[in-house]
N, C-alpha and C. Protein backbone atom coordinates (compact mmCIF):
# COMPACT_ATOMS: atom_id res chain seq x y z
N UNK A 1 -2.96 3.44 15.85
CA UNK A 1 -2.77 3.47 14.42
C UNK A 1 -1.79 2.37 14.05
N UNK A 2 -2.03 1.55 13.19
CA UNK A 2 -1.08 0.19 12.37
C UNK A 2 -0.58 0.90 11.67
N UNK A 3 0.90 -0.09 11.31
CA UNK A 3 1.48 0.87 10.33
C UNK A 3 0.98 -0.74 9.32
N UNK A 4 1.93 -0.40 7.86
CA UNK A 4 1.87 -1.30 7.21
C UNK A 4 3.19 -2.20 7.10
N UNK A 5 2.87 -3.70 7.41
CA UNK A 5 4.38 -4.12 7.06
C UNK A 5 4.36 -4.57 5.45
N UNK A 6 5.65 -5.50 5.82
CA UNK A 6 6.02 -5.81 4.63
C UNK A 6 5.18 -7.10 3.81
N UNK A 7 4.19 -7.81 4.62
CA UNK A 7 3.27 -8.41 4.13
C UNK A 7 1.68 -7.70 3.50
N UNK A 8 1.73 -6.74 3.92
CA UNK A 8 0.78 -5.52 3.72
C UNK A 8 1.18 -4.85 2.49
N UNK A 9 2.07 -4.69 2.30
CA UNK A 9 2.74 -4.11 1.20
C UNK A 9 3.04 -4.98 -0.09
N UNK A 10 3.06 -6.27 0.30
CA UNK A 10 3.31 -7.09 -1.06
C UNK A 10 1.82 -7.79 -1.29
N UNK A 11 0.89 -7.14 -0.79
CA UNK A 11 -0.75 -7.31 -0.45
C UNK A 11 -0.95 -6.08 -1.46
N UNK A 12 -1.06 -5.11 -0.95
CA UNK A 12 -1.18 -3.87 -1.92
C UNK A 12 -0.76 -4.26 -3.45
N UNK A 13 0.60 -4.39 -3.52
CA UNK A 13 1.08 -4.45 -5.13
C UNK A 13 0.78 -5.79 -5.67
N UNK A 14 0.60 -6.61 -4.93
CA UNK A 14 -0.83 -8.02 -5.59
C UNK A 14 -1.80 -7.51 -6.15
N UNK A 15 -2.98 -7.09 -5.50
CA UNK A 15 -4.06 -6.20 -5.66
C UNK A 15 -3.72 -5.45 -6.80
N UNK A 16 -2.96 -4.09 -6.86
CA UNK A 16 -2.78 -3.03 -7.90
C UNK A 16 -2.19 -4.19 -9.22
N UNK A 17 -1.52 -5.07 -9.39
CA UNK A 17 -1.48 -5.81 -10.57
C UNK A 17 -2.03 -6.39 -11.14
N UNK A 18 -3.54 -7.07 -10.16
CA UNK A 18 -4.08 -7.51 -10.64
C UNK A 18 -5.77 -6.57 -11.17
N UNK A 19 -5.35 -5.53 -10.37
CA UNK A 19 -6.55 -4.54 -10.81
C UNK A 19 -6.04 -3.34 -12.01
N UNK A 20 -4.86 -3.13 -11.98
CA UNK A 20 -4.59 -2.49 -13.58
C UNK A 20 -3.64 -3.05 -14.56
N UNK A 21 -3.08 -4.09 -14.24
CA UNK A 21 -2.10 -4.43 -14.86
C UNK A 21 -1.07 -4.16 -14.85
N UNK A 22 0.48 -5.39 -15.64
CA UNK A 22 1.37 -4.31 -15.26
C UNK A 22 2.11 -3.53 -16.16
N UNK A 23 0.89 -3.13 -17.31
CA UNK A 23 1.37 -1.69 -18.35
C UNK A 23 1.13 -0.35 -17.15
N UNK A 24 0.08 -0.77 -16.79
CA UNK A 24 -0.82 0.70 -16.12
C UNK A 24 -0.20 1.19 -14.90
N UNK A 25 0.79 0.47 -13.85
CA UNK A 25 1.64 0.75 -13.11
C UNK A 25 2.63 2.08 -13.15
N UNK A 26 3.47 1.87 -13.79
CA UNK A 26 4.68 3.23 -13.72
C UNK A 26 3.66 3.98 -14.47
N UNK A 27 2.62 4.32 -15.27
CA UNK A 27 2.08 5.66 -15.33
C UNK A 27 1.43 5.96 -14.26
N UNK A 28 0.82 4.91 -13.59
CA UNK A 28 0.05 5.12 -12.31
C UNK A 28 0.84 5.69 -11.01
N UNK A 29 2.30 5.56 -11.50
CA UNK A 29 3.30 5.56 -10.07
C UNK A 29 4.01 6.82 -10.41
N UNK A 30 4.03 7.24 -11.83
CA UNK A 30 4.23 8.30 -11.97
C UNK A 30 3.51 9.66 -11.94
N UNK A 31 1.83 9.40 -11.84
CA UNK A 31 0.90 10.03 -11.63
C UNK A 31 0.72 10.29 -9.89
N UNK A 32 0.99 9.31 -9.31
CA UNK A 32 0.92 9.54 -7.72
C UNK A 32 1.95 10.77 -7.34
N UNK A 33 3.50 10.16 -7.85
CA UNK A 33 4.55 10.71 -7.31
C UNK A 33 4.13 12.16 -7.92
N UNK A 34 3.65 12.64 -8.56
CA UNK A 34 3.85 13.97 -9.49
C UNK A 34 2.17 14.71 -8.49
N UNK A 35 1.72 14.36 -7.99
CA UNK A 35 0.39 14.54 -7.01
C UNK A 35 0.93 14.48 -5.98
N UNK A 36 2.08 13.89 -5.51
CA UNK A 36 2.87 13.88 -3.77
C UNK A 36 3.63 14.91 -3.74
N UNK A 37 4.06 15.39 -5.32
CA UNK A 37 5.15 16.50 -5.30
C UNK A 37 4.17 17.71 -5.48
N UNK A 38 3.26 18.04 -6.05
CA UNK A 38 2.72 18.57 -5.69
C UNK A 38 1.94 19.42 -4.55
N UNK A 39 1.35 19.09 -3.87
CA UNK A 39 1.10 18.58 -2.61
C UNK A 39 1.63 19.29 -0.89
N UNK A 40 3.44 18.80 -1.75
CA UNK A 40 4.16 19.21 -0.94
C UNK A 40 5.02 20.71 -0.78
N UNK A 41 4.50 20.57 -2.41
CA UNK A 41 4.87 22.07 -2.54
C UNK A 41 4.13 23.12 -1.79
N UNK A 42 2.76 22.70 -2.34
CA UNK A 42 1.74 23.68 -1.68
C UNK A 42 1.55 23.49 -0.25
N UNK A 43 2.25 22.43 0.51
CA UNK A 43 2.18 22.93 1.99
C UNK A 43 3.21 23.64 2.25
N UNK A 44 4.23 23.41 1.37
CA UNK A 44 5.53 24.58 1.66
C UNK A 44 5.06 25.60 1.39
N UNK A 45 4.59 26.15 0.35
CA UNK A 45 4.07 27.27 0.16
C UNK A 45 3.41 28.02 1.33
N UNK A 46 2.72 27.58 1.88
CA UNK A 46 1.49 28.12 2.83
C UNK A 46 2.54 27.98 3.68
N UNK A 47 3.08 27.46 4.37
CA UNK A 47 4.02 27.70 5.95
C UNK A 47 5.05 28.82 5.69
N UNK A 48 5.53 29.13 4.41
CA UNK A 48 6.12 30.23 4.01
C UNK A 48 5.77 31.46 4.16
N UNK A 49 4.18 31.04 3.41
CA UNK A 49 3.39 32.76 3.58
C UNK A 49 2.98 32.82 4.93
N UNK A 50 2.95 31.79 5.95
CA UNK A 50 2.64 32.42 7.29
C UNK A 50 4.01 32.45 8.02
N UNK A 51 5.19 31.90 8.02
CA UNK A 51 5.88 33.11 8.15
C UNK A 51 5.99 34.32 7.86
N UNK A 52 5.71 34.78 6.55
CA UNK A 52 5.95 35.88 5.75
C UNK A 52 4.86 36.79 6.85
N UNK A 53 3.96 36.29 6.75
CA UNK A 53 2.82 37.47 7.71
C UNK A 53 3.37 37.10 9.04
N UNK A 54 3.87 36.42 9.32
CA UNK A 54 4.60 36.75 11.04
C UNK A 54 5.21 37.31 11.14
N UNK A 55 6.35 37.91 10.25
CA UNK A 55 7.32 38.67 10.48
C UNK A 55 6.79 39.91 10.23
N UNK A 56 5.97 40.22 9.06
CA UNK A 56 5.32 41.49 9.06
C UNK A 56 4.26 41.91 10.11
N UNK A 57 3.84 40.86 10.82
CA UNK A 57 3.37 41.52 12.09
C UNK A 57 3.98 42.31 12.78
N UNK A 58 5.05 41.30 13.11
CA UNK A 58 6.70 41.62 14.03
C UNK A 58 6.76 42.84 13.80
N UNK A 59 6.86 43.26 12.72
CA UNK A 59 7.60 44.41 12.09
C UNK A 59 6.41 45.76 12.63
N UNK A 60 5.26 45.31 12.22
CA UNK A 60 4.01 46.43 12.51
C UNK A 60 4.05 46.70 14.11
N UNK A 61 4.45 45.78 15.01
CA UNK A 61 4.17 45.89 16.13
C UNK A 61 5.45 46.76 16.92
N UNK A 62 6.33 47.22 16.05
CA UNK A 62 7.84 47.74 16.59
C UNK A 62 8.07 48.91 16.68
């Protein structure tokens, strides 16, 4: 797996400026970030509730 450097990266935001402009950017960057936070919630969520049912196993099995 490549990661991306820093020529890769000023490749990307070439590209995205010249494919939305640069009005369409920070709504676009604010639309990502608010979809990453998202996201992350809901995997927190779910590793929570399977703790939550691990311990109530725990508990059933005692």
């Amino acid at each position: 797996m490549s990661t991306v450097g820093i020529p890769g990266l000023i490749l990307i935001i070439l590209a995205a400026l010249l494919l939305f402009g640069p009005s369409k950017l920070p709504e676009l960057g604010r639309a990502a970030g608010r979809t990453l936070k998202e996201f992350k919630d809901s995997v927190s969520g779910l590793s929570d509730d399977k703790k939550d049912s691990d311990k109530i196993k725990e508990a059933d099995q005692k």
